[in-house]
N, C-alpha and C. Protein backbone atom coordinates (compact mmCIF):
# COMPACT_ATOMS: atom_id res chain seq x y z
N UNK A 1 -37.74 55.76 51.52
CA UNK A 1 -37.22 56.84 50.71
C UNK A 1 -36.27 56.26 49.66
N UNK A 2 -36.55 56.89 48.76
CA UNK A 2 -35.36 56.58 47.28
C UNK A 2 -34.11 56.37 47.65
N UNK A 3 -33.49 57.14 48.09
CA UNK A 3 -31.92 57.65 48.79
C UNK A 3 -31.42 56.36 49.44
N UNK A 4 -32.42 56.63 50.70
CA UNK A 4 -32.02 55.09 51.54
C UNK A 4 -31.85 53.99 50.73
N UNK A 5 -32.86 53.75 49.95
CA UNK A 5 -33.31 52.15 49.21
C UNK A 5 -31.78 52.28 48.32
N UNK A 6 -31.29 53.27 47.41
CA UNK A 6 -29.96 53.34 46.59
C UNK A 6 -29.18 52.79 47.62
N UNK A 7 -28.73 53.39 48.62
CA UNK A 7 -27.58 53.52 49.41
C UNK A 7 -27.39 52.05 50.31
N UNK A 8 -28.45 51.22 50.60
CA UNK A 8 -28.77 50.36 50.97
C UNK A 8 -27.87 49.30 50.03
N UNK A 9 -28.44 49.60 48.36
CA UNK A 9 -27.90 48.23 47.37
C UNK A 9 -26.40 48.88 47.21
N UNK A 10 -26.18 49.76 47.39
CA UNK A 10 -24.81 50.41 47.06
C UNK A 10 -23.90 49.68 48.41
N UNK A 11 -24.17 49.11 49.70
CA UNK A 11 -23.51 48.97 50.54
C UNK A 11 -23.55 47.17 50.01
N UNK A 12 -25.02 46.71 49.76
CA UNK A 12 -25.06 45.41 49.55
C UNK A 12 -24.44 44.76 48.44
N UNK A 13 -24.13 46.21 47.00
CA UNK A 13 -23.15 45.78 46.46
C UNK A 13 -21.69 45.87 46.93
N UNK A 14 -20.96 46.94 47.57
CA UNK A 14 -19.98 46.77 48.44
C UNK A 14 -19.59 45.11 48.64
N UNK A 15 -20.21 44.73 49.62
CA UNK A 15 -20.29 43.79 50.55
C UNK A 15 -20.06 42.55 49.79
N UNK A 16 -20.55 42.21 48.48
CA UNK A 16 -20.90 41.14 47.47
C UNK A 16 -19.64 41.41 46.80
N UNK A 17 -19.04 42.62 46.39
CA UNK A 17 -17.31 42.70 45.54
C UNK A 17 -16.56 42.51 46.53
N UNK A 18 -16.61 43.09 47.98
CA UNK A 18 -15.33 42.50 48.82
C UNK A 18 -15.19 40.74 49.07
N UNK A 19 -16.67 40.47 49.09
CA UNK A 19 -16.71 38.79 49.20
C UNK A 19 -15.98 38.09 48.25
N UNK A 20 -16.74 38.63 47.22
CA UNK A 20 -15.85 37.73 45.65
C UNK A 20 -14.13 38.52 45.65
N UNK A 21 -14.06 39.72 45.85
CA UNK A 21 -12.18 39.85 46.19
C UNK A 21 -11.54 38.95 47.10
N UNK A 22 -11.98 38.53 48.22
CA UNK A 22 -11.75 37.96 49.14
C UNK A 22 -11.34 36.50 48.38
N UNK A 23 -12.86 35.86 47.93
CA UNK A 23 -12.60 34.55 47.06
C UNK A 23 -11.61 34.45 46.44
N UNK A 24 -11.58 35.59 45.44
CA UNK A 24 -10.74 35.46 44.34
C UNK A 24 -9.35 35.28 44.55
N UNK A 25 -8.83 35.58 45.62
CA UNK A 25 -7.08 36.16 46.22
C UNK A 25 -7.05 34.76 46.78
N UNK A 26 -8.06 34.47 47.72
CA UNK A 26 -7.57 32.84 48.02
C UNK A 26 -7.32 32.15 47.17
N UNK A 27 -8.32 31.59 45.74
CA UNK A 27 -8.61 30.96 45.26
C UNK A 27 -7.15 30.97 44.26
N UNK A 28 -6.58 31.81 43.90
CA UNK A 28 -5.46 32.17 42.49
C UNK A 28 -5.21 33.39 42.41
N UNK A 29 -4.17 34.01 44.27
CA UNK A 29 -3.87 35.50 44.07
C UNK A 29 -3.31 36.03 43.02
N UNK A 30 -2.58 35.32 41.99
CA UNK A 30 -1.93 35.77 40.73
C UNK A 30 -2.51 36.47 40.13
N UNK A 31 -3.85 35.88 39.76
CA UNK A 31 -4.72 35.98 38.42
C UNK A 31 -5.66 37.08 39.14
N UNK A 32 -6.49 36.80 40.19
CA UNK A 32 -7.14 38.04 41.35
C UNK A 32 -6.11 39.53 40.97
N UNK A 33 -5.11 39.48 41.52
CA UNK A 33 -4.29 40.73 41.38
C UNK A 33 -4.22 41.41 39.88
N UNK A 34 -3.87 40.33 38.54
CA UNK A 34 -4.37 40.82 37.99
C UNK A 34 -5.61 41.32 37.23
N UNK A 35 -6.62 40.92 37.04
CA UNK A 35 -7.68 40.82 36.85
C UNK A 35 -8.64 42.47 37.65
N UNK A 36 -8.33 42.31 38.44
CA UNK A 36 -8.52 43.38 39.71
C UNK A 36 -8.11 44.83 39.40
N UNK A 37 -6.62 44.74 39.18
CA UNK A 37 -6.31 45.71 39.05
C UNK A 37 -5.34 45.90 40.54
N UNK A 38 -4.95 45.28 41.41
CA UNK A 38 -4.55 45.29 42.52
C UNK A 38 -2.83 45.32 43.08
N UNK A 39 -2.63 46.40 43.78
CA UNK A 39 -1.64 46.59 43.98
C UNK A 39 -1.00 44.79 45.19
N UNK A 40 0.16 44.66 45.26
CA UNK A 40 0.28 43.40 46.36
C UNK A 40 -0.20 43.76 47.72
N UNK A 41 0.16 45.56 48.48
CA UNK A 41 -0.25 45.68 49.44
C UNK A 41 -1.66 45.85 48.93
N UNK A 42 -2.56 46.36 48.35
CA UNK A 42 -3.82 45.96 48.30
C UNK A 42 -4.36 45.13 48.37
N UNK A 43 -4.00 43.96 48.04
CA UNK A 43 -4.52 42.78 47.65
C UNK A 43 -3.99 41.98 49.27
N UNK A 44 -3.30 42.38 49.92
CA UNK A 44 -2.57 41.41 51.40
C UNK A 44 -3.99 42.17 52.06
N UNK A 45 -4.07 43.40 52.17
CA UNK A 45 -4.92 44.24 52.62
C UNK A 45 -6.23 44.19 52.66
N UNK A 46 -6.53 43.79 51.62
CA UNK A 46 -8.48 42.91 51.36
C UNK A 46 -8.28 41.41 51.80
N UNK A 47 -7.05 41.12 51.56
CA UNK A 47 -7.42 39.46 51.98
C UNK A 47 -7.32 39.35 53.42
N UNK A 48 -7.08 39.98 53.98
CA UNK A 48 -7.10 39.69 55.43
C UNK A 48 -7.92 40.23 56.24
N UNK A 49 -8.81 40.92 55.66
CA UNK A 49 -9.79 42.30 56.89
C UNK A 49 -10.65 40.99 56.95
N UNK A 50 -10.99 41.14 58.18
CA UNK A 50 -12.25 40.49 59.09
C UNK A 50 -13.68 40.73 59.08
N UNK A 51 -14.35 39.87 59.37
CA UNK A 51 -15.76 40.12 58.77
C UNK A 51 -16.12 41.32 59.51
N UNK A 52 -15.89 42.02 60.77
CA UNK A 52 -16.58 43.31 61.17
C UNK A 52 -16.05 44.62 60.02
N UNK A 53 -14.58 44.25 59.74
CA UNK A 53 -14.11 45.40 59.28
C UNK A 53 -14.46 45.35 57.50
N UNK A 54 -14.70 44.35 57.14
CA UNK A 54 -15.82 43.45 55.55
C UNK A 54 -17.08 44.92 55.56
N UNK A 55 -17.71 44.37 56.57
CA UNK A 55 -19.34 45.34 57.03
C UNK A 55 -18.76 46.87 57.14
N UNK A 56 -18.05 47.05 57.87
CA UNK A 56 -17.94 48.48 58.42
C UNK A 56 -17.23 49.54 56.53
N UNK A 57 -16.37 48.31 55.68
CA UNK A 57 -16.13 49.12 54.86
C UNK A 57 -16.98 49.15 53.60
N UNK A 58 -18.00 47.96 53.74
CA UNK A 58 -18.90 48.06 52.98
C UNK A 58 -19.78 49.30 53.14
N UNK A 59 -20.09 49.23 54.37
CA UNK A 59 -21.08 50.30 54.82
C UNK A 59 -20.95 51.82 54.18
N UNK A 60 -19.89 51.67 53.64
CA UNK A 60 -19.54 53.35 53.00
C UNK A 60 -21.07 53.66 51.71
N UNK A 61 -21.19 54.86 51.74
CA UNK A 61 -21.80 55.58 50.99
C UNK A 61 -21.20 55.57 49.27
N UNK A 62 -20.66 55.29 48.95
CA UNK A 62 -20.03 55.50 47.86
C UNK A 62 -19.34 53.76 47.06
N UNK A 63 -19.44 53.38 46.11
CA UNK A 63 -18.97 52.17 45.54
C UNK A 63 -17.63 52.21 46.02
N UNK A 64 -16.85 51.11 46.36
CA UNK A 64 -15.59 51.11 46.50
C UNK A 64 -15.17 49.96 45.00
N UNK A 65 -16.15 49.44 44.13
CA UNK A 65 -15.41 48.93 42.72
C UNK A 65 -15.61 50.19 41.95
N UNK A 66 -14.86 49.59 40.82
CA UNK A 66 -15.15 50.75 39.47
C UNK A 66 -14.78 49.79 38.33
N UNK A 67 -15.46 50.30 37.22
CA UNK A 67 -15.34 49.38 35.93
C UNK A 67 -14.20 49.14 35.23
N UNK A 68 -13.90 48.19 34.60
CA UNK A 68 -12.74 47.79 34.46
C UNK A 68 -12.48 49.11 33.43
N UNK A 69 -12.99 49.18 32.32
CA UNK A 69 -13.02 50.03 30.99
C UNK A 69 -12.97 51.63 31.39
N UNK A 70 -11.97 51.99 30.96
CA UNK A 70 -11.38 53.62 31.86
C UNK A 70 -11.97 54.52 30.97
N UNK A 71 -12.56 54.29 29.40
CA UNK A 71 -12.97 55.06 28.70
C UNK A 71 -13.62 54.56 27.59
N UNK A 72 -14.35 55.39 27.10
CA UNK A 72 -15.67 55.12 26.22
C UNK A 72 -15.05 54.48 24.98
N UNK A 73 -14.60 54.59 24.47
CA UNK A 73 -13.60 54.29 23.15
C UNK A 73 -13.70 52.93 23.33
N UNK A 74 -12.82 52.55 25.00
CA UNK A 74 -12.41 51.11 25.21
C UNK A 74 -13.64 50.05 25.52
N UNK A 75 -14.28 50.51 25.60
CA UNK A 75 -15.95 49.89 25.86
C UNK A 75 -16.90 49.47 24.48
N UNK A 76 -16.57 50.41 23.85
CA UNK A 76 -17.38 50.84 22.33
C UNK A 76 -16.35 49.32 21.23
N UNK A 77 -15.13 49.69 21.35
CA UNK A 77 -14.91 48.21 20.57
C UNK A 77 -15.35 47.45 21.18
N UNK A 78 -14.55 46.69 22.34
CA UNK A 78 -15.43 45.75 23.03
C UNK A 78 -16.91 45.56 22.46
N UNK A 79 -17.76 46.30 22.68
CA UNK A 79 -19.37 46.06 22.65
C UNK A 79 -19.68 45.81 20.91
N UNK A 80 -18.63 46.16 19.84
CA UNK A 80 -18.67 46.27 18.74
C UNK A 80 -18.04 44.79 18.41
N UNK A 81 -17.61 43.92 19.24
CA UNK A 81 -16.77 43.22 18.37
C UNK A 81 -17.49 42.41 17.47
N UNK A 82 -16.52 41.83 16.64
CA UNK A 82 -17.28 40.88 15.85
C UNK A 82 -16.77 39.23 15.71
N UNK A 83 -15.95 39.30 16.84
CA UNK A 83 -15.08 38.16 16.73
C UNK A 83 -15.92 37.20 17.54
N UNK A 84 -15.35 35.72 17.69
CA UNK A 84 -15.69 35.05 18.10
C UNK A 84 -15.55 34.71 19.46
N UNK A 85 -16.65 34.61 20.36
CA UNK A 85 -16.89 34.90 21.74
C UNK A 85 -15.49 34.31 22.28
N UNK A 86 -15.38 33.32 22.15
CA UNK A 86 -13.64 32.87 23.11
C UNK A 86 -12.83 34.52 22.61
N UNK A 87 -12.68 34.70 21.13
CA UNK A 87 -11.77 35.81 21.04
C UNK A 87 -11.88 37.04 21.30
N UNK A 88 -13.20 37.03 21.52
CA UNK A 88 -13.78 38.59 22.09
C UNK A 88 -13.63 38.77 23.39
N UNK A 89 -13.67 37.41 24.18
CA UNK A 89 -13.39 37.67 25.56
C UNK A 89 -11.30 38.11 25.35
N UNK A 90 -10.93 37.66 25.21
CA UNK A 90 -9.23 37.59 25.26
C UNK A 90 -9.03 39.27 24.59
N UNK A 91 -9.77 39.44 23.58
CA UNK A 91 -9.61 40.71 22.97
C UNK A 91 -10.09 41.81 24.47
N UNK A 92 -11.14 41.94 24.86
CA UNK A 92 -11.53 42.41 25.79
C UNK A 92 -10.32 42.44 27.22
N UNK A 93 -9.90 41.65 26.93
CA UNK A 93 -8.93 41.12 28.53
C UNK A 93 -7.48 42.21 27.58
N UNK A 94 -6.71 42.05 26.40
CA UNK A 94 -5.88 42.40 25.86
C UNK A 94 -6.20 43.96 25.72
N UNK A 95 -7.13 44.46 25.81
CA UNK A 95 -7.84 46.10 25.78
C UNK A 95 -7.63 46.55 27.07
N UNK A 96 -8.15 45.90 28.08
CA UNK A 96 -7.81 45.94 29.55
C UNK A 96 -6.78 46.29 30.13
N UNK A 97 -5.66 45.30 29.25
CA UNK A 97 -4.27 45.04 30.22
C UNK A 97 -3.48 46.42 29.67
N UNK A 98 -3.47 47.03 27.97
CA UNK A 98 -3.22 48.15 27.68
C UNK A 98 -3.30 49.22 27.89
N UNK A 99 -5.29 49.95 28.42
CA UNK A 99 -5.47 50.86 28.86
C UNK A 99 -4.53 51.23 30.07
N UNK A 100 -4.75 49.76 31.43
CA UNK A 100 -4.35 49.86 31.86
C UNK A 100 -2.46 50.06 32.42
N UNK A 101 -1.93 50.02 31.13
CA UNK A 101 -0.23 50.23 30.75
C UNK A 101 -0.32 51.75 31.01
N UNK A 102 -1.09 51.91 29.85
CA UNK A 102 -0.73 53.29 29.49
C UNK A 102 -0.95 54.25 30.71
N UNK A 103 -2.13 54.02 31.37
CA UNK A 103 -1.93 54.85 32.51
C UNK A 103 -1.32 55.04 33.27
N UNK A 104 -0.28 53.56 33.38
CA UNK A 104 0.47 53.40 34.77
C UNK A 104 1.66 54.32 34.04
N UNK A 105 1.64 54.33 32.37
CA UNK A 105 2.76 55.09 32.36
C UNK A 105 3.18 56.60 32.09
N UNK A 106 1.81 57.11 31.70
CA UNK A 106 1.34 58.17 32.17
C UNK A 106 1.47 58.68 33.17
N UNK A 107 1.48 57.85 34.35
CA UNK A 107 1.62 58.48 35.97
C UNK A 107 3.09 58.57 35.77
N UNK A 108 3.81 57.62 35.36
CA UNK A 108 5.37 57.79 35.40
C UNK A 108 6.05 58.65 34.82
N UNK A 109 5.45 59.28 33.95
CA UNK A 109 5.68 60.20 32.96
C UNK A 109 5.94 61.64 33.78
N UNK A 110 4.13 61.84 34.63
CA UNK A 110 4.40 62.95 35.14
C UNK A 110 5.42 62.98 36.24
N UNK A 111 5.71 61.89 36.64
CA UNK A 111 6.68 62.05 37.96
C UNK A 111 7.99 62.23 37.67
């Protein structure tokens, strides 16, 4: 069935982003945390779950990543640029780190 076969790559993608989170926090938790998007207790929190509890949260029905790019706007330059690939990547990373400001200060706003 369709459903199954989705829900299947949806767990096997799961499983493949907690691996590479996992990597990534060992490898240079600095850069992981940011890059990620990751709170410190988040990030203590993925680096330490065990391979049953890896499977069991993969196993969810639903993606547990989401795309870095919070909105169409921020995607559309990106995909538009015209700069030169080293600077398009850094431009892309500098779009990132902003969206992501503004929201955090947005939340602060309403509180």
């Amino acid at each position: 069935m369709v459903v199954d076969s989705l829900i299947e790559e949806i767990q096997d993608l799961n499983l493949s982003y907690l691996l590479l989170v996992q990597r990534l926090l060992r490898k240079d938790r600095a850069t992981a945390i940011f890059r990620l998007k990751l709170s410190d207790e988040m990030a203590n929190l993925l680096a330490g779950l065990s391979g049953k509890q890896l499977m069991q949260l993969a196993r969810t029905n639903q993606l547990i990543c989401r795309p870095g790019f919070e909105d169409a706007g921020q995607l559309t330059r990106v995909l538009n640029n015209s700069r030169e690939p080293g600077l398009a990547r850094l431009h892309a990373s500098l779009l990132m780190v902003s969206a992501d400001r503004s929201v955090e200060q947005a939340g602060n706003a309403e509180r």
